[in-house]
N, C-alpha and C. Protein backbone atom coordinates (compact mmCIF):
# COMPACT_ATOMS: atom_id res chain seq x y z
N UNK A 1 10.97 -49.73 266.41
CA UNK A 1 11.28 -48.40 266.89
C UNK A 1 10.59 -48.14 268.23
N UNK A 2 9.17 -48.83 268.14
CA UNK A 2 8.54 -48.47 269.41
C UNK A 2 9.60 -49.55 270.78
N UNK A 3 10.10 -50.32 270.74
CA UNK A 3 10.60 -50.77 272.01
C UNK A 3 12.40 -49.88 272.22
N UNK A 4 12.41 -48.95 271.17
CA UNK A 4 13.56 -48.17 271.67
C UNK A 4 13.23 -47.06 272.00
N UNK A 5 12.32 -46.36 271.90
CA UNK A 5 12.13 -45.34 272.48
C UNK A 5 11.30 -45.49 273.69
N UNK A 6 10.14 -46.53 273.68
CA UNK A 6 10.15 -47.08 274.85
C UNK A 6 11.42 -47.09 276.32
N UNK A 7 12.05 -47.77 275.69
CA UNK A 7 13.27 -48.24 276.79
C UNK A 7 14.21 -46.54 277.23
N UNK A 8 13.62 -45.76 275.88
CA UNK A 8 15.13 -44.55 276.47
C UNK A 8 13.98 -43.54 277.10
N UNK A 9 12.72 -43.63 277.19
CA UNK A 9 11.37 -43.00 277.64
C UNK A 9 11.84 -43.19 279.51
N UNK A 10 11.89 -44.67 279.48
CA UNK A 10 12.29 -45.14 280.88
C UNK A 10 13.27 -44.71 281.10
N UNK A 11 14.46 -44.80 280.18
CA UNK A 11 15.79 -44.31 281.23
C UNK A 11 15.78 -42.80 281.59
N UNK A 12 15.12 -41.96 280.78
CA UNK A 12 14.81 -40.45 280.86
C UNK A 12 14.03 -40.01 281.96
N UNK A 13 12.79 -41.03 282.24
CA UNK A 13 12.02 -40.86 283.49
C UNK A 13 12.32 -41.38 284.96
N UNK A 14 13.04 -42.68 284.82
CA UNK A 14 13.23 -43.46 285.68
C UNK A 14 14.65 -43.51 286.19
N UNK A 15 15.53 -43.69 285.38
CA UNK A 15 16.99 -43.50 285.63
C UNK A 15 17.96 -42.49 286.40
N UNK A 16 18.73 -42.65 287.32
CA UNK A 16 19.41 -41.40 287.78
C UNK A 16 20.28 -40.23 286.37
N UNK A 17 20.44 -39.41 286.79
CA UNK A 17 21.05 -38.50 285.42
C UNK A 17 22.17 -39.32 284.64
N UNK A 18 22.93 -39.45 285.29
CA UNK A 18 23.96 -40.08 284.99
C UNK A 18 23.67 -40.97 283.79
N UNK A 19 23.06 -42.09 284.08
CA UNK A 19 22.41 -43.26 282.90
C UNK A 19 21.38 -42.67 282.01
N UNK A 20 20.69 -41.59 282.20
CA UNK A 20 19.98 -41.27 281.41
C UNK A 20 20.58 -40.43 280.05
N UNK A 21 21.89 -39.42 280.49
CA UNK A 21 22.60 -38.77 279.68
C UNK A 21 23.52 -40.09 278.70
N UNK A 22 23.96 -41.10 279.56
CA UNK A 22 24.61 -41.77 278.65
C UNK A 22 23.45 -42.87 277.62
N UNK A 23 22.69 -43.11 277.84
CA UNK A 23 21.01 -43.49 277.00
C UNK A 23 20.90 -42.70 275.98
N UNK A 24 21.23 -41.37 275.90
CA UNK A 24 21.16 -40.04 274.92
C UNK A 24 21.98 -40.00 274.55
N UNK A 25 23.37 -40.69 274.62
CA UNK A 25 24.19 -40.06 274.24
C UNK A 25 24.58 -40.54 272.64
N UNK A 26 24.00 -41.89 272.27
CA UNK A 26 24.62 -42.42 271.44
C UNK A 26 23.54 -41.56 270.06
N UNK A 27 22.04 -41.40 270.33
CA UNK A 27 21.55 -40.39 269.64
C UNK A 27 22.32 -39.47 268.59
N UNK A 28 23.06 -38.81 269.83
CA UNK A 28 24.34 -37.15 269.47
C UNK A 28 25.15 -38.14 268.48
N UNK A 29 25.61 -38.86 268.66
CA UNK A 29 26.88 -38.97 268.57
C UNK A 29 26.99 -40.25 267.30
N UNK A 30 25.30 -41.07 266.72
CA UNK A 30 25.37 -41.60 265.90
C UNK A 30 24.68 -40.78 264.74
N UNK A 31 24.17 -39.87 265.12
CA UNK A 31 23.49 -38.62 264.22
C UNK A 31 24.73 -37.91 263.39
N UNK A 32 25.67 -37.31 264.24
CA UNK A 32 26.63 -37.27 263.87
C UNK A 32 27.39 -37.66 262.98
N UNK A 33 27.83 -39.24 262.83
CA UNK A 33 28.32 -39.94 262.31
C UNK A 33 27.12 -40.38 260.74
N UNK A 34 26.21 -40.27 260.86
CA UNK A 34 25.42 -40.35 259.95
C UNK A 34 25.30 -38.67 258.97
N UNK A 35 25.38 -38.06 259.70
CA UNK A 35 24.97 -36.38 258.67
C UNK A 35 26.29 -36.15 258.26
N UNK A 36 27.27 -37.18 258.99
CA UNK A 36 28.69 -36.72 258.31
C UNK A 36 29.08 -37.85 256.89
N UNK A 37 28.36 -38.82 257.78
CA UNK A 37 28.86 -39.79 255.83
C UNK A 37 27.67 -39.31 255.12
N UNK A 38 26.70 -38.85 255.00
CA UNK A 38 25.53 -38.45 253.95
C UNK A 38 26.20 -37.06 253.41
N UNK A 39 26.46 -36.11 253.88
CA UNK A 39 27.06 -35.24 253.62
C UNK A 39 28.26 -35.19 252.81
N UNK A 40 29.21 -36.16 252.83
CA UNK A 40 30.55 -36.50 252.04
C UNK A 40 30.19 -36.98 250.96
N UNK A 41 29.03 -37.87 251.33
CA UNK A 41 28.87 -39.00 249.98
C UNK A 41 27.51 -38.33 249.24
N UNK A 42 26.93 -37.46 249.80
CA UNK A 42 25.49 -37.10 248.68
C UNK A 42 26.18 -36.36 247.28
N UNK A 43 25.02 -37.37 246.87
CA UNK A 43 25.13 -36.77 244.89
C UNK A 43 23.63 -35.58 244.35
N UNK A 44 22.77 -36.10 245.28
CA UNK A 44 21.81 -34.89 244.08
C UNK A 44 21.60 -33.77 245.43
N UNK A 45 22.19 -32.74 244.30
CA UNK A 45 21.59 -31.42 245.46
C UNK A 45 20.29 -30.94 245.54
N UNK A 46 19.31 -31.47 244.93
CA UNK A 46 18.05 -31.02 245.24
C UNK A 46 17.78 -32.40 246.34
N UNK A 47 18.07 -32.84 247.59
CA UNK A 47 17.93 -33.50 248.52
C UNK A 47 16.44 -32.72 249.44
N UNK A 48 15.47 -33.54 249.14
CA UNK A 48 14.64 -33.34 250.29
C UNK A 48 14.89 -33.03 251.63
N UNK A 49 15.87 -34.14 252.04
CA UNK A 49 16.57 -33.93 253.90
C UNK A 49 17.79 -33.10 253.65
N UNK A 50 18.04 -32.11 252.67
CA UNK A 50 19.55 -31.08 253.06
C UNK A 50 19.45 -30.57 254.52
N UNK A 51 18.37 -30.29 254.47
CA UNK A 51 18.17 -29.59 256.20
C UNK A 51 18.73 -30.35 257.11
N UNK A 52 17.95 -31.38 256.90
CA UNK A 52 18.39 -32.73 258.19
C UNK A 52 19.90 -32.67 258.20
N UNK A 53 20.87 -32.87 256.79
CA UNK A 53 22.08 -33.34 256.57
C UNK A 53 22.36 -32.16 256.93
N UNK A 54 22.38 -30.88 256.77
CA UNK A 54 23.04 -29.85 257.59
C UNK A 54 22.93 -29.24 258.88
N UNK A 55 21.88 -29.54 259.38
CA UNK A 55 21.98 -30.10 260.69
C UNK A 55 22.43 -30.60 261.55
N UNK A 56 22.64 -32.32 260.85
CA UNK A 56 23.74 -33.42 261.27
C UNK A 56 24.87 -33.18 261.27
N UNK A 57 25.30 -33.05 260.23
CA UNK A 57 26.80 -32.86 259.17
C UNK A 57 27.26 -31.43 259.39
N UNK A 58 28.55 -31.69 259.74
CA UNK A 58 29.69 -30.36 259.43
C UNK A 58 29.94 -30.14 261.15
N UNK A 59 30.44 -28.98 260.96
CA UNK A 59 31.26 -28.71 262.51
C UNK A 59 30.38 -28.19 264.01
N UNK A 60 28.95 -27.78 262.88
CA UNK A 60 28.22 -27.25 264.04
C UNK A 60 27.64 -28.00 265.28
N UNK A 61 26.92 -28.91 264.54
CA UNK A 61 26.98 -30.39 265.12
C UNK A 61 27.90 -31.10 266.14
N UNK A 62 28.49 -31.20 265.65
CA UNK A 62 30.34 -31.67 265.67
C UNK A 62 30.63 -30.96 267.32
N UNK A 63 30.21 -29.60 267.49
CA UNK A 63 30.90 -29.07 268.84
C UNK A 63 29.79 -29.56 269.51
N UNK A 64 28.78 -29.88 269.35
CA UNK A 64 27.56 -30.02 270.41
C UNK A 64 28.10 -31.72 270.60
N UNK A 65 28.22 -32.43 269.90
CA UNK A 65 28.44 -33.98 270.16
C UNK A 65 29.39 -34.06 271.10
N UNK A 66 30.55 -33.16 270.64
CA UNK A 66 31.90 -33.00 271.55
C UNK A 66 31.20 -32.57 273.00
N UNK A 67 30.62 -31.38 272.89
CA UNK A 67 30.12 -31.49 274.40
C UNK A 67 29.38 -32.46 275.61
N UNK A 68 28.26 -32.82 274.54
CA UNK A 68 27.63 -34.23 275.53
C UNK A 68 28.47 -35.09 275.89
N UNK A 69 29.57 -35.29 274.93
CA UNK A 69 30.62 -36.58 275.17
C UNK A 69 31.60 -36.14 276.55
N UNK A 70 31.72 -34.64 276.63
CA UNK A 70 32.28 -35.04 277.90
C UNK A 70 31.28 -34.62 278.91
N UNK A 71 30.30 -34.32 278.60
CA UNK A 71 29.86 -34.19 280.37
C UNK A 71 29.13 -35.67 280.19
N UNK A 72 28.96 -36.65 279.73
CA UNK A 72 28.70 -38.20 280.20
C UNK A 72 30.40 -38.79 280.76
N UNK A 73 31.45 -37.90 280.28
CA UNK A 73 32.66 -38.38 280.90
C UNK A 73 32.45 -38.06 282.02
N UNK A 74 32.07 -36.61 282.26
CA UNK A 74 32.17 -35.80 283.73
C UNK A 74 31.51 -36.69 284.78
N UNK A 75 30.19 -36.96 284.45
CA UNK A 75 29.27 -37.59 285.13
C UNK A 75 29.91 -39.56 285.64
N UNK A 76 30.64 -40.10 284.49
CA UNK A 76 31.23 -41.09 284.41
C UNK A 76 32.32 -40.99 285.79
N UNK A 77 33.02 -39.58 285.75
CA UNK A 77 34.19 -39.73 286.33
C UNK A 77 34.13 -39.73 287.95
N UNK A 78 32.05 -38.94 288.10
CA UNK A 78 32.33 -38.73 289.79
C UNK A 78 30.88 -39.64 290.30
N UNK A 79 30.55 -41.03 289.52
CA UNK A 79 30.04 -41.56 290.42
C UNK A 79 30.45 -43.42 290.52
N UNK A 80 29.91 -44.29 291.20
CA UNK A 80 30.65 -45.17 292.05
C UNK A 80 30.36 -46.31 290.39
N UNK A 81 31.40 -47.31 290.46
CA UNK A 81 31.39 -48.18 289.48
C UNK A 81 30.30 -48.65 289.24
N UNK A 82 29.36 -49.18 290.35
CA UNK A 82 27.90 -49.73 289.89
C UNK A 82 27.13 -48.69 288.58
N UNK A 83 27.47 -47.76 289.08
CA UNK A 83 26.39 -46.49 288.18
C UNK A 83 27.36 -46.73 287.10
N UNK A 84 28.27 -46.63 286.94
CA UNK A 84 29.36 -46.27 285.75
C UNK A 84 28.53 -48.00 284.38
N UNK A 85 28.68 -48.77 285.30
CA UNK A 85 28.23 -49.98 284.59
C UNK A 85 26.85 -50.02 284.10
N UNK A 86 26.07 -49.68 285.11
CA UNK A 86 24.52 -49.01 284.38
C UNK A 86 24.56 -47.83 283.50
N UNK A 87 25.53 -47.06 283.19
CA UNK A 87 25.83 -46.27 282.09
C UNK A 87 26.16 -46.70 280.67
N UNK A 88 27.03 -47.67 280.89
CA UNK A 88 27.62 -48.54 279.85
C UNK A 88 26.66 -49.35 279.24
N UNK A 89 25.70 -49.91 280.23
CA UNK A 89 24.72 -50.58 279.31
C UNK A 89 23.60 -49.64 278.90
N UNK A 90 23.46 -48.85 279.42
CA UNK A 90 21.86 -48.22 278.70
C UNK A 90 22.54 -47.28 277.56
N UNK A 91 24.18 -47.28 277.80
CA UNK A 91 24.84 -46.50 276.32
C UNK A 91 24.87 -47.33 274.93
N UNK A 92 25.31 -48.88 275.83
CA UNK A 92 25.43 -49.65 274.58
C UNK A 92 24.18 -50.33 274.02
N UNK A 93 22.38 -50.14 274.87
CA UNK A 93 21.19 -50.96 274.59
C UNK A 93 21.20 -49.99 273.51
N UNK A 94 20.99 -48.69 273.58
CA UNK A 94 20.91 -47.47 272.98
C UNK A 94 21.68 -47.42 271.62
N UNK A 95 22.77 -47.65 271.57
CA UNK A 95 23.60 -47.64 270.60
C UNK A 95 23.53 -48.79 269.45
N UNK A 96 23.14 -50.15 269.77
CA UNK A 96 22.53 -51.41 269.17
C UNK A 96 21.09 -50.86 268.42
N UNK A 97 20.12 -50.10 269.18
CA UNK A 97 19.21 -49.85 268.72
C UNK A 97 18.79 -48.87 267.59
N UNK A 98 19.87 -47.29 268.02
CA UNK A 98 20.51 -46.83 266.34
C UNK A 98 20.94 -47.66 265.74
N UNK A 99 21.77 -48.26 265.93
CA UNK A 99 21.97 -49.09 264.84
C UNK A 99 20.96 -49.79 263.97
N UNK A 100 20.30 -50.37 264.45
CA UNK A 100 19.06 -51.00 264.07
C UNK A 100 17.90 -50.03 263.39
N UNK A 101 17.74 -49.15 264.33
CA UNK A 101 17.09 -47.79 263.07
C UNK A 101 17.61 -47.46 261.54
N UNK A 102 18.83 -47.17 261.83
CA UNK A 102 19.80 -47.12 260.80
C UNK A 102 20.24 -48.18 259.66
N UNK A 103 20.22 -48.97 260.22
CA UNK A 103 20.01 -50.47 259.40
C UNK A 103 19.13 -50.67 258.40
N UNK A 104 17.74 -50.38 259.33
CA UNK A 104 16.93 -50.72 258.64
C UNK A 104 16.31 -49.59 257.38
N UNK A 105 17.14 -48.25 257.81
CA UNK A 105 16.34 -47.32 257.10
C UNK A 105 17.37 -47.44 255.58
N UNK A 106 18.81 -47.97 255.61
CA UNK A 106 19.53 -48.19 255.04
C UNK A 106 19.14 -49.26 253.92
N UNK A 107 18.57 -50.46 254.37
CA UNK A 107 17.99 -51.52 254.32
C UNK A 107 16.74 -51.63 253.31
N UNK A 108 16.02 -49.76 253.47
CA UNK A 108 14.81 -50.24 252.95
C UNK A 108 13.75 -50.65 253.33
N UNK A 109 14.10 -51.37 254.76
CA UNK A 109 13.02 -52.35 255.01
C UNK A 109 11.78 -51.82 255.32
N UNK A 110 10.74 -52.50 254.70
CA UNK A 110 9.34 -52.34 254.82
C UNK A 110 8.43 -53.03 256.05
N UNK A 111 7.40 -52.53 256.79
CA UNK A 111 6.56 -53.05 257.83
C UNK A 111 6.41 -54.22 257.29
N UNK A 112 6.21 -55.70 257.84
CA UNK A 112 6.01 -56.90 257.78
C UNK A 112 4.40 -56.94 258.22
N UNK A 113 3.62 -57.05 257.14
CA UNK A 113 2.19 -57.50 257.72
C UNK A 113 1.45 -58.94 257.22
């Protein structure tokens, strides 16, 4: 966890806007996708994280994701291909690395000592 937030620390400080919003973006938008399958599929309603899952999950959410998604379009649409390509990757380092959060929290997996 520490070398992904590491890396989106840098794109937030260091990065022009552009790459930094698309670095964030997969955050919105895999949160999303997570509070929405926990939400469909939860069985016990005394859930410790309901908060979290209603949070995530449902439409409220849902319009805020929709928004970031297009102003990383907006931003996509008015600068030069080099930037557009440094967008794409700090969207997709970002997006590998939820995943990998997610994986692992899915997973179970325990610290290795």
């Amino acid at each position: 966890m520490f070398v992904f937030t590491s890396y989106l620390w840098r794109q937030l400080a260091n990065a022009p806007i552009e790459v930094s919003v698309a670095a964030v973006l997969p955050c919105f938008w895999i949160y999303k996708a997570v509070g929405d399958y926990i939400l469909a599929n939860q069985t016990n309603e005394e859930n410790p994280y309901q908060t979290w899952i209603n949070t995530y999950g449902g439409d409220d959410f849902s319009r805020s994701v929709s928004r970031a998604i297009e102003i990383c379009d907006e931003l996509a649409e008015s600068c030069t291909e080099s930037r557009q390509k440094e967008m794409l990757e700090a969207f997709v380092v970002c997006s590998k690395m939820e995943y990998l959060f997610w994986d692992s929290a899915h997973n179970l997996e325990q610290w290795k000592i």
